[in-house]
PDB file of N, CA and C in Angstrom:
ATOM      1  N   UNK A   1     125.757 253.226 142.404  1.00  0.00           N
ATOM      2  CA  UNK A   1     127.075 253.019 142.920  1.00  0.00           C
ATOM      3  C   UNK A   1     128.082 253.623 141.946  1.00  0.00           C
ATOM      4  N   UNK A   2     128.003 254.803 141.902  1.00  0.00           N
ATOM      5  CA  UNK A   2     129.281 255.687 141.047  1.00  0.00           C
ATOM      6  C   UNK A   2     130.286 256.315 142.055  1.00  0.00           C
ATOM      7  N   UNK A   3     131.222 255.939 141.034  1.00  0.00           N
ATOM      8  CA  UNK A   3     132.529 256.501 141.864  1.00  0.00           C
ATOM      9  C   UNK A   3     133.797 256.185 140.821  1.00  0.00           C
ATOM     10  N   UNK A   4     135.233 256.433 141.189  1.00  0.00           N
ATOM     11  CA  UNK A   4     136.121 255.921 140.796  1.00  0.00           C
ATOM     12  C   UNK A   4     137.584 255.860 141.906  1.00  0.00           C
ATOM     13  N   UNK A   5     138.306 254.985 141.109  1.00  0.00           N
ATOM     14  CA  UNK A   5     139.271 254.198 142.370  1.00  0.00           C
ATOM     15  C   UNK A   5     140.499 254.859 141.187  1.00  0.00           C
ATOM     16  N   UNK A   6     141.754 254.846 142.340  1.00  0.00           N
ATOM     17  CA  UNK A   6     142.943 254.906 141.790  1.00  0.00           C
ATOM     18  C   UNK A   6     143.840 253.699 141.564  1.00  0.00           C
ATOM     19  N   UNK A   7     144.879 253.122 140.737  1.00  0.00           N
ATOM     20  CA  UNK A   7     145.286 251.917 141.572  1.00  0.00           C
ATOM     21  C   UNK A   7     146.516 252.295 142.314  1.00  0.00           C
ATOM     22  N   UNK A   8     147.251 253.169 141.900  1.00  0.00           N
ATOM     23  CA  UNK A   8     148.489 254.082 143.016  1.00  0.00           C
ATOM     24  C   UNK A   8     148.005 255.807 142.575  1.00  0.00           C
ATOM     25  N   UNK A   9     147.544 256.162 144.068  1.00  0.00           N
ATOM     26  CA  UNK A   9     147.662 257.515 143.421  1.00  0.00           C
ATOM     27  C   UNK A   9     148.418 258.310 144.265  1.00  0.00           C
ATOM     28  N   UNK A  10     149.686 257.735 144.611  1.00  0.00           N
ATOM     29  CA  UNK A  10     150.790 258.159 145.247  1.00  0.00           C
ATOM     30  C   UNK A  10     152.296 258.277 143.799  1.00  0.00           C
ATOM     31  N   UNK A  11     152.048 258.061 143.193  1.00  0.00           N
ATOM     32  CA  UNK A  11     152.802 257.299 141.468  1.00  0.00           C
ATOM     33  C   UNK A  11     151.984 258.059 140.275  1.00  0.00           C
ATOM     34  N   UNK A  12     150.357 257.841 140.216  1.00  0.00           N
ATOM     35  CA  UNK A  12     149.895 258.028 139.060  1.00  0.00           C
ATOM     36  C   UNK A  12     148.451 259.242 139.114  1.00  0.00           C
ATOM     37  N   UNK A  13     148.182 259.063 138.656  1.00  0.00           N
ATOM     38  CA  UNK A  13     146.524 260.431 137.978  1.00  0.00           C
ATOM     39  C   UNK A  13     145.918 259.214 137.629  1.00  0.00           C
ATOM     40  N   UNK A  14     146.206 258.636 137.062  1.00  0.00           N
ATOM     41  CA  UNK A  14     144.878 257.442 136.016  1.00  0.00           C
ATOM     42  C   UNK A  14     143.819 256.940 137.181  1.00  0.00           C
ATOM     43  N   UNK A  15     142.251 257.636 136.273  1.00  0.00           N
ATOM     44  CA  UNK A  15     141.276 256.994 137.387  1.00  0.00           C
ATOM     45  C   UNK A  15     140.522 255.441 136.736  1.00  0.00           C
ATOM     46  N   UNK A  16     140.058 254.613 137.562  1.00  0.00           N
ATOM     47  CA  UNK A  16     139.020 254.128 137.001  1.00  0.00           C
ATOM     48  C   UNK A  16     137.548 254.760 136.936  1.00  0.00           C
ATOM     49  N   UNK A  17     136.722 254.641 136.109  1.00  0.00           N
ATOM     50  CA  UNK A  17     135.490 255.448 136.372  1.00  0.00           C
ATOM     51  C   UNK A  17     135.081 253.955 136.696  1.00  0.00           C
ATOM     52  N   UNK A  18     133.254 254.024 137.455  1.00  0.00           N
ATOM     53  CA  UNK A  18     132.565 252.903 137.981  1.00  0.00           C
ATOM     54  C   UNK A  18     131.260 253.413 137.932  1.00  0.00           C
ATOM     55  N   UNK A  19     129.847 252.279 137.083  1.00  0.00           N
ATOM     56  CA  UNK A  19     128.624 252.510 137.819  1.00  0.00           C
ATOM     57  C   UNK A  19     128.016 251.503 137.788  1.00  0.00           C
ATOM     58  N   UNK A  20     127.147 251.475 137.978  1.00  0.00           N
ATOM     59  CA  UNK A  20     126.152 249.812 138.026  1.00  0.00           C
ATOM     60  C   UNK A  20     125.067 250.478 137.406  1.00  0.00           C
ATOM     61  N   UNK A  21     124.788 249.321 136.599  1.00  0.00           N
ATOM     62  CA  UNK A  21     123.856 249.714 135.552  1.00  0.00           C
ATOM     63  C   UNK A  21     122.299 248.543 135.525  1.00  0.00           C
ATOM     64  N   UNK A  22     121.581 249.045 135.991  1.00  0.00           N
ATOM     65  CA  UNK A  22     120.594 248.147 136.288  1.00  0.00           C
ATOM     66  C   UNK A  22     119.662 248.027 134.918  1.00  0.00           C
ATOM     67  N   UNK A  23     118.555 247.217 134.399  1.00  0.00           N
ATOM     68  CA  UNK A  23     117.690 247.179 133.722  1.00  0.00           C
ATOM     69  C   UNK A  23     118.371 247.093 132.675  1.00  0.00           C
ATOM     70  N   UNK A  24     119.474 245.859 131.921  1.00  0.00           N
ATOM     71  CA  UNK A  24     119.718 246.371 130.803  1.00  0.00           C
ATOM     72  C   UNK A  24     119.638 245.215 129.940  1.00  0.00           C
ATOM     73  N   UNK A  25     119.320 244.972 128.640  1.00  0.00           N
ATOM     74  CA  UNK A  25     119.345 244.183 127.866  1.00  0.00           C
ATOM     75  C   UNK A  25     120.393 244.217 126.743  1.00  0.00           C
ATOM     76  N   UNK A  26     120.819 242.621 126.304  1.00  0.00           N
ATOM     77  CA  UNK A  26     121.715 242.813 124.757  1.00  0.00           C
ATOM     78  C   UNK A  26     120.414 243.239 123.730  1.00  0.00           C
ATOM     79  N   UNK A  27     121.268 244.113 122.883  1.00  0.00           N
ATOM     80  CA  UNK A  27     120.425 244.503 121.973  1.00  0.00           C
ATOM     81  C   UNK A  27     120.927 244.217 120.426  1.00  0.00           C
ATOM     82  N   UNK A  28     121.973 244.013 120.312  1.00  0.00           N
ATOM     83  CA  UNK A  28     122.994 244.215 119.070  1.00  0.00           C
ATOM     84  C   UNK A  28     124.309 243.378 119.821  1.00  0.00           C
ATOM     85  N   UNK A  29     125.105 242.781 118.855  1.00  0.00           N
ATOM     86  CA  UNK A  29     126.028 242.221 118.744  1.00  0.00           C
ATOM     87  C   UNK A  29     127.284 243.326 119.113  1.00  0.00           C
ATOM     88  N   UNK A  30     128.622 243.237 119.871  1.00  0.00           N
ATOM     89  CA  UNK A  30     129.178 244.121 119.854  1.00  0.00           C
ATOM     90  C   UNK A  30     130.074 244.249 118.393  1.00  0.00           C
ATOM     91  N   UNK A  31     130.681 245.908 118.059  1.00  0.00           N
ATOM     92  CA  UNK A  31     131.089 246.454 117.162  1.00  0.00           C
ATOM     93  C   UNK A  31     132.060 247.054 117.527  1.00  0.00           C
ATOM     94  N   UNK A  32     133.483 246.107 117.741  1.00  0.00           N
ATOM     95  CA  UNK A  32     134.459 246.601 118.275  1.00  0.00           C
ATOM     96  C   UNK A  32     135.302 247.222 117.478  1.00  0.00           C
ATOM     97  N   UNK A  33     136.144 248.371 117.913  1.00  0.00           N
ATOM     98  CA  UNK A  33     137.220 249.070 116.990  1.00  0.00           C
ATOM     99  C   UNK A  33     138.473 247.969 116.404  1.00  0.00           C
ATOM    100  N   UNK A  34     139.224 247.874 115.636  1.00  0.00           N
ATOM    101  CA  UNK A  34     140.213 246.596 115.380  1.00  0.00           C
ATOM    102  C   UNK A  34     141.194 246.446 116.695  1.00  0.00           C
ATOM    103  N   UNK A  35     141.512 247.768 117.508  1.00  0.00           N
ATOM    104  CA  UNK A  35     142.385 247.191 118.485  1.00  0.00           C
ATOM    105  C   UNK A  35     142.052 247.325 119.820  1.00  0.00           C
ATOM    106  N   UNK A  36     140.413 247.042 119.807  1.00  0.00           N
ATOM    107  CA  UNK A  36     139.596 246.723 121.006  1.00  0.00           C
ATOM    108  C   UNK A  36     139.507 245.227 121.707  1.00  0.00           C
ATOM    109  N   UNK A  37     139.556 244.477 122.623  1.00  0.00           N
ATOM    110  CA  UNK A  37     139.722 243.021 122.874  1.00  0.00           C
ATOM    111  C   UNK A  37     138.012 243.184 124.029  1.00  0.00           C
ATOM    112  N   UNK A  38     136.894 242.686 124.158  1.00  0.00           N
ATOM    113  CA  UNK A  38     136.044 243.452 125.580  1.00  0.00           C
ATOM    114  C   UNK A  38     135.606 241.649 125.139  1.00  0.00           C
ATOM    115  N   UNK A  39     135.359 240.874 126.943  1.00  0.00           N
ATOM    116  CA  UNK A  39     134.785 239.975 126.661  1.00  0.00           C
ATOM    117  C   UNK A  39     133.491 240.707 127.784  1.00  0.00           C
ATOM    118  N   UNK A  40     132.449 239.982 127.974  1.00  0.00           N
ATOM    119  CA  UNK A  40     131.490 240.470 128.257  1.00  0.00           C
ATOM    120  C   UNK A  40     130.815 238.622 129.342  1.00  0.00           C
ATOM    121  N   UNK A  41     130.560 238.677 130.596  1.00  0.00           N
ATOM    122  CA  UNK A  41     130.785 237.930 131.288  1.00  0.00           C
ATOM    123  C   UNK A  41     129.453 237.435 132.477  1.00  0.00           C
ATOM    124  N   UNK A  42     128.499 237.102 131.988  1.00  0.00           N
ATOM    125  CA  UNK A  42     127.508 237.835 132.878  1.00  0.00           C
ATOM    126  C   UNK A  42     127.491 236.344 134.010  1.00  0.00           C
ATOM    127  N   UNK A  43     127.298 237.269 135.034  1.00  0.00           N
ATOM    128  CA  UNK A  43     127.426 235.901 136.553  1.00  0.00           C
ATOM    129  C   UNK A  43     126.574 236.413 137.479  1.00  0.00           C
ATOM    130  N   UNK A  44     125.749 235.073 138.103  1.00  0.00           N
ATOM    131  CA  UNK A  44     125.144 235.560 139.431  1.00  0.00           C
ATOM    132  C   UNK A  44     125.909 236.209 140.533  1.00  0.00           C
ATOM    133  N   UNK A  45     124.877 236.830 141.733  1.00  0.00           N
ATOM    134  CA  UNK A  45     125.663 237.284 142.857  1.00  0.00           C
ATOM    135  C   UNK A  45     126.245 236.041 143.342  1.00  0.00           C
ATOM    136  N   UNK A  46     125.581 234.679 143.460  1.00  0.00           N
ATOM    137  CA  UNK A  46     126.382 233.715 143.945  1.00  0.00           C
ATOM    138  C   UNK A  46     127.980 233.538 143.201  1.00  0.00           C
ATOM    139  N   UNK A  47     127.662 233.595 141.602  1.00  0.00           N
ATOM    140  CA  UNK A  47     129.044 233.483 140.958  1.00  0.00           C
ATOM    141  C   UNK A  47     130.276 234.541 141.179  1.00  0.00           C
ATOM    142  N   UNK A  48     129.080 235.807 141.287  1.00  0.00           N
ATOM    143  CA  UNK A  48     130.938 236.599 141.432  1.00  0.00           C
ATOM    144  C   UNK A  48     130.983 236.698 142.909  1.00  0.00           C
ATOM    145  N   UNK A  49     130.384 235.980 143.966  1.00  0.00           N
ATOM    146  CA  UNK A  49     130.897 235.990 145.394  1.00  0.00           C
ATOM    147  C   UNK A  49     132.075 234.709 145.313  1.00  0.00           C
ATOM    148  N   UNK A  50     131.670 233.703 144.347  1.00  0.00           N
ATOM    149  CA  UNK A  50     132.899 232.513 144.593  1.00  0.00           C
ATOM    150  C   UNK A  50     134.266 232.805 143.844  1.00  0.00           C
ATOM    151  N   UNK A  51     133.952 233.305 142.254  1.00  0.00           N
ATOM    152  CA  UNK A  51     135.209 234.331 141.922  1.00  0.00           C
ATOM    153  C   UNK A  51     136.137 235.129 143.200  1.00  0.00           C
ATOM    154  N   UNK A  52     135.539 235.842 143.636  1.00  0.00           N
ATOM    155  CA  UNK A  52     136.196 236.635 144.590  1.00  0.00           C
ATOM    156  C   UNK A  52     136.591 236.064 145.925  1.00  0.00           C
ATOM    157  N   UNK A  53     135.919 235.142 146.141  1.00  0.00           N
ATOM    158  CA  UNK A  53     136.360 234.136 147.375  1.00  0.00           C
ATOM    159  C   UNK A  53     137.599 233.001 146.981  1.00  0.00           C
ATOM    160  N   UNK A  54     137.413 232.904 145.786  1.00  0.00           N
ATOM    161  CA  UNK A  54     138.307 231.581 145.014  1.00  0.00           C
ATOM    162  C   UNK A  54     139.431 232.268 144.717  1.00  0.00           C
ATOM    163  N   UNK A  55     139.593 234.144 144.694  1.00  0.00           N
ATOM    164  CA  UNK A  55     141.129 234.929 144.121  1.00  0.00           C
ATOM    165  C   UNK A  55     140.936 234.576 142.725  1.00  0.00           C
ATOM    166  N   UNK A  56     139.827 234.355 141.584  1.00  0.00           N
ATOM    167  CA  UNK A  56     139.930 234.532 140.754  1.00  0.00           C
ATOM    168  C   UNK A  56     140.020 235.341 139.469  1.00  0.00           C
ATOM    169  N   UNK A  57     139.903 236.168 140.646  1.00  0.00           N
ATOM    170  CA  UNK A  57     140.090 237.786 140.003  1.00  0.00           C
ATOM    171  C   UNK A  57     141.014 238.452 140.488  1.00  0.00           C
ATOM    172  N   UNK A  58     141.812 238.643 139.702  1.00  0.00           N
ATOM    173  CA  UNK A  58     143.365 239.711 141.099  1.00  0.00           C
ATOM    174  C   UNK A  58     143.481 240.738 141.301  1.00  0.00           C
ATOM    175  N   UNK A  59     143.219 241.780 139.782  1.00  0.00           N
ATOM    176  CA  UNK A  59     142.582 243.107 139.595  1.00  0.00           C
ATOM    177  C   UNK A  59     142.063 244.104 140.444  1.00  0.00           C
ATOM    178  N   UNK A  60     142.968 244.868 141.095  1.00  0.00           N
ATOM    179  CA  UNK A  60     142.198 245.646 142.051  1.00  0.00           C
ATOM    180  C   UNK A  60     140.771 246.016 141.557  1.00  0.00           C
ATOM    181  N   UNK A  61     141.390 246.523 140.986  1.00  0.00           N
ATOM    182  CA  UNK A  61     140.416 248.364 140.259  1.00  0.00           C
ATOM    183  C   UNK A  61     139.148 247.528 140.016  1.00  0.00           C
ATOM    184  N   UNK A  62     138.949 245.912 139.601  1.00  0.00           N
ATOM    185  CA  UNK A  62     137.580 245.525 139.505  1.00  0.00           C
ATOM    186  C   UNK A  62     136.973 245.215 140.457  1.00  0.00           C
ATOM    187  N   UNK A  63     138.049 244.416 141.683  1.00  0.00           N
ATOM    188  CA  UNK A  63     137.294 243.652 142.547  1.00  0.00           C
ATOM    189  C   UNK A  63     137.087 244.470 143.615  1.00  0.00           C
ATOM    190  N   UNK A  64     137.236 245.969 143.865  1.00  0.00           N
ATOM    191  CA  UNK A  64     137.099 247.002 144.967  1.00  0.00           C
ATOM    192  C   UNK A  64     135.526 247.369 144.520  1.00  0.00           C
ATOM    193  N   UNK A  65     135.177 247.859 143.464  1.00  0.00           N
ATOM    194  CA  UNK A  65     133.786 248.081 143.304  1.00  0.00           C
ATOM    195  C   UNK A  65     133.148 246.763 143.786  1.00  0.00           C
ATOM    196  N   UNK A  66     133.311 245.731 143.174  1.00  0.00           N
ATOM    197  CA  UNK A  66     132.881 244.592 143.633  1.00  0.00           C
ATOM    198  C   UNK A  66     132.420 244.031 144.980  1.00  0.00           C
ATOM    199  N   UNK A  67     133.518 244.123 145.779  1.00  0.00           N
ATOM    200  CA  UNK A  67     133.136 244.417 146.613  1.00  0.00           C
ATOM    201  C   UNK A  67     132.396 245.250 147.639  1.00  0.00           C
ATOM    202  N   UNK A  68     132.455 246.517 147.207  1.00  0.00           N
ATOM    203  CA  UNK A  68     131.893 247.675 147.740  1.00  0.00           C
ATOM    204  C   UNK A  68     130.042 247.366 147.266  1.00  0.00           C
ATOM    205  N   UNK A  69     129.730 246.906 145.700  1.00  0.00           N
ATOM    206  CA  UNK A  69     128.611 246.452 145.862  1.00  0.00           C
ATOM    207  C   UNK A  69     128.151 245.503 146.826  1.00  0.00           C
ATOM    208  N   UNK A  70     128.712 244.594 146.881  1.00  0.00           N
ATOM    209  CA  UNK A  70     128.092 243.032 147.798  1.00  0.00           C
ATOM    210  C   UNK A  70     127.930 243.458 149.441  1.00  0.00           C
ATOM    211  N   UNK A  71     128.975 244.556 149.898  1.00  0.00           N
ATOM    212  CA  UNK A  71     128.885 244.626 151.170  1.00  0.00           C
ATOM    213  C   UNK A  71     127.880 245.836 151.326  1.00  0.00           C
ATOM    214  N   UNK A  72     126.836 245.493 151.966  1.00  0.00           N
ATOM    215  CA  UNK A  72     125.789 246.396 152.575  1.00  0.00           C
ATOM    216  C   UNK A  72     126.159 247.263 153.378  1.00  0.00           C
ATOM    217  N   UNK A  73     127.449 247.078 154.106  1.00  0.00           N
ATOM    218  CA  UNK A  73     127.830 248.084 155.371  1.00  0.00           C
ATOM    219  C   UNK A  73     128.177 249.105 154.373  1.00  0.00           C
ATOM    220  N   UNK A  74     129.115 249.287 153.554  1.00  0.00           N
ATOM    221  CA  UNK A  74     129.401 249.977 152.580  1.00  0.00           C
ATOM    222  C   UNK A  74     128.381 251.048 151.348  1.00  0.00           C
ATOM    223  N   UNK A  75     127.289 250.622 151.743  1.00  0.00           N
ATOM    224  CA  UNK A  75     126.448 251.004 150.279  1.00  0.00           C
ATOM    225  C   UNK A  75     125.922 252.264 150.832  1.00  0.00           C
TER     226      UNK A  75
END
């Protein structure tokens, strides 16, 4: 599932890039730059279907892939 979304691209150029990354393990602790902030969040398909049902996410640019994974008509 690669691709990328705009969030106005009637206004702006800025893309998001997107892929799904299957098979992956922590391996190492992250090693962030000093003015990096990344939390790292891991949830079942049940969890991020109630996130997204609950509006707990508002974020286009995340919850469009998101969606585009979960819906089969789409894939």
């Amino acid at each position: 599932m690669e691709g990328h979304s705009s969030a106005n691209p009637g206004t702006m150029t800025n893309l998001t890039h997107r892929f799904l990354a299957t098979g992956v393990e922590k391996t190492s602790e992250q090693h962030l730059d000093a003015t990096e902030e990344l939390e790292v969040h891991l949830l079942t398909r049940e969890e991020v279907c109630s996130v997204l049902h609950n509006n707990e996410m508002m974020r286009s640019l995340m919850v469009a892939p998101l969606l585009k994974y979960l819906s089969p008509e789409l894939k």
